[in-house]
Every structure is written in C-alpha cells, then in structure tokens.
Protein backbone atom coordinates (compact mmCIF):
# COMPACT_ATOMS: atom_id res chain seq x y z
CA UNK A 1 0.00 0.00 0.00
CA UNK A 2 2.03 2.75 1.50
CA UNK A 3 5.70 2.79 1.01
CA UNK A 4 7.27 4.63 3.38
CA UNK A 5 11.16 3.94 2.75
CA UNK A 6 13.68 6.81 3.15
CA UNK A 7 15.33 7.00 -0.07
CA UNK A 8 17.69 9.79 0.68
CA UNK A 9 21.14 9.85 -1.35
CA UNK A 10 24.48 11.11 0.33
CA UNK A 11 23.89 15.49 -0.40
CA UNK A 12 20.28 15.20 1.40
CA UNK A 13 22.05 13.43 4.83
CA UNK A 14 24.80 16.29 4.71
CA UNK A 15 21.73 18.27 5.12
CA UNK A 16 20.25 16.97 7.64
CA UNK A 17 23.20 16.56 9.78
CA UNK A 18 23.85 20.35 9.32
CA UNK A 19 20.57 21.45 9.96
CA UNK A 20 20.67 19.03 13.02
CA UNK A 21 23.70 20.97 14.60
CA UNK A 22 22.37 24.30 14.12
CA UNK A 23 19.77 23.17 15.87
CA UNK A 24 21.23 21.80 18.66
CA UNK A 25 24.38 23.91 18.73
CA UNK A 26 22.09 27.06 17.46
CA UNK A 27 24.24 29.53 15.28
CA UNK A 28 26.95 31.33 17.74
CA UNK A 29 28.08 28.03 18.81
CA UNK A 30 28.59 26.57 15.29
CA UNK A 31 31.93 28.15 14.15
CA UNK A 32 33.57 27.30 17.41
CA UNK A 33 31.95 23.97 17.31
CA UNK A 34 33.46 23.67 13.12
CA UNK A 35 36.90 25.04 14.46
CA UNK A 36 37.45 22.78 17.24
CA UNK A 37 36.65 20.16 14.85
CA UNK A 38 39.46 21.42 12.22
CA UNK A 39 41.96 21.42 14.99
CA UNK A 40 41.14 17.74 16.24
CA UNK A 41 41.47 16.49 12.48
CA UNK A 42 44.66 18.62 11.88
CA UNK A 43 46.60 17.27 15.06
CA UNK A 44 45.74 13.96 14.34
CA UNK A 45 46.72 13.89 10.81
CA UNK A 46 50.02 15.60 12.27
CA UNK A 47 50.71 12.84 14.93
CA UNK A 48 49.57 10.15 12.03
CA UNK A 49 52.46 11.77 9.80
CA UNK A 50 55.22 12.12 12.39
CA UNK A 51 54.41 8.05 13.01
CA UNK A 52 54.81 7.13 9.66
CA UNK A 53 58.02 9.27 8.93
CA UNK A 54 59.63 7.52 12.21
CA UNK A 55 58.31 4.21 10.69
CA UNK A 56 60.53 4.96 7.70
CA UNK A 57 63.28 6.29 9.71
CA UNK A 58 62.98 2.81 11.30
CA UNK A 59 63.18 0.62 8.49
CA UNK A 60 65.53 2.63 6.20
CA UNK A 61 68.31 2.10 9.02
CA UNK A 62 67.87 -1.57 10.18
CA UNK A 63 69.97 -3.63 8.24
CA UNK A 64 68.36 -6.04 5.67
CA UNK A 65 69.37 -9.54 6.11
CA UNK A 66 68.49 -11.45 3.23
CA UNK A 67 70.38 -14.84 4.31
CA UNK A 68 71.57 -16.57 7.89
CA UNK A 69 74.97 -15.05 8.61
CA UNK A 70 77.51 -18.07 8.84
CA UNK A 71 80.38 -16.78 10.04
CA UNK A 72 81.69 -14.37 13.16
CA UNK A 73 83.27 -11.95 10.50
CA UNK A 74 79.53 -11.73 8.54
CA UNK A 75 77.98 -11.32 12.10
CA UNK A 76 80.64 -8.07 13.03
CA UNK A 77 80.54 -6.67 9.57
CA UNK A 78 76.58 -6.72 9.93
CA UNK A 79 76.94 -4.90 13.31
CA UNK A 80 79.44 -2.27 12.18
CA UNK A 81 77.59 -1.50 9.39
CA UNK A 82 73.98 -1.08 11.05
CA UNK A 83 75.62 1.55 12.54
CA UNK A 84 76.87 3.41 9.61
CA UNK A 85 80.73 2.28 10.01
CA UNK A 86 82.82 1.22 7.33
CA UNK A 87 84.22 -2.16 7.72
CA UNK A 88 86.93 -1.79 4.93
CA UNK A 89 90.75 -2.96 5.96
CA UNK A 90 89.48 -2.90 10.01
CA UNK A 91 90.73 -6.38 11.86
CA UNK A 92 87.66 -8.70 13.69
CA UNK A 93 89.08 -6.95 16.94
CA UNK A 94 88.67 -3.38 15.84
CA UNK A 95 84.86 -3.99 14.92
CA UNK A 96 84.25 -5.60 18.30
CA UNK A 97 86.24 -2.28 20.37
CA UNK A 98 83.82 -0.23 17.86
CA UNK A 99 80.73 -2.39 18.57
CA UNK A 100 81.16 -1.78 22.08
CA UNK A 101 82.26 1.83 22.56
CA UNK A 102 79.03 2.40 20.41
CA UNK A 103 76.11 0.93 22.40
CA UNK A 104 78.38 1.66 25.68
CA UNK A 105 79.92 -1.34 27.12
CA UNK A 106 83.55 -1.65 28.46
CA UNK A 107 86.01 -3.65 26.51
CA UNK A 108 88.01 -5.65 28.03
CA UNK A 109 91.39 -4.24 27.72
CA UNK A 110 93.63 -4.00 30.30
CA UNK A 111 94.53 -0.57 31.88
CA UNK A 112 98.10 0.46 31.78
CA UNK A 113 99.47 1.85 35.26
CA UNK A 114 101.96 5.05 34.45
C-alpha cells in the first residue's frame, strides 16, 4: 500500500546533519563547534604523519638480512655496518672495540698503570 522507505542519497544526509547541529548547537556556537573540529582532524593527521616518517626512519636504518649469517666476521661486519661504520681494511678486533664503545659497554682491555 504505503511505502514509506527513506530514499535519501548522500547530499540530502549532509543536510540533515547540518541542519541538526544548528539546531542543537544554534548559530553562535557553530563556528567554534566547526573550528574545534578542524583542529582535532589537523593534530591527528600531524601525529599520524610524524608516526609514519619515524616508521621509515625505522626501516631505512635496520639492516636487511636477506640470508643466515655463517660466520663471526659476517655477524661483526653486519653490526658495524647497522651503525653506519665502514668495515673496509678494520681487523675482527677493531669492529668488536667499535661495537662496544658504540652501544656503551667496556672492553676488556687492560689498563696500563703510568
């Protein structure tokens, strides 16, 4: 008999919504209301930017592995160069003294008394 479906397309709910807030919010409270709103959207889509760039940051300096390392000298020269160190001409020792003077451990050299 009576069909009484809402057949109202996106345009007509952006409407109603607005016409629903300037009810509710009247029309002095609307601007504030629309500029709080702008803020919220603008700090978030700040924070979700900084994330993403420090996601980047992230994977652009951890080494990429594509195989098991077999051998101590793969496993040092993997180290040194994670941290932006050139392993060229440097002994198994010197990566290990650089290893540790860069995350902050002592080595274990002994101290000469003069």
């Amino acid at each position: 008999m009576f069909d009484y479906s809402l057949d109202i397309l996106g345009n007509e709910w952006i409407i109603i919504i607005f016409v629903a807030l300037v009810l509710i919010l009247g029309t002095n409270q609307l601007p504030n209301a629309a500029r709080k709103l702008g803020k919220i959207a603008y700090e978030f889509n700040k924070a979700k930017n900084e994330v993403q760039s420090q996601m980047k940051n992230i994977s652009e300096t951890t080494p990429n592995i594509s195989a098991p390392v077999e051998t101590e000298r793969q496993k040092l020269e993997t180290m040194v160069k994670s941290l932006g160190v050139s392993v060229e001409e440097k002994s198994d020792e010197e990566l290990r003294k650089i290893i540790a003077n860069r995350i902050g451990q002592k080595t274990d050299e002994p101290e000469s008394k003069t």
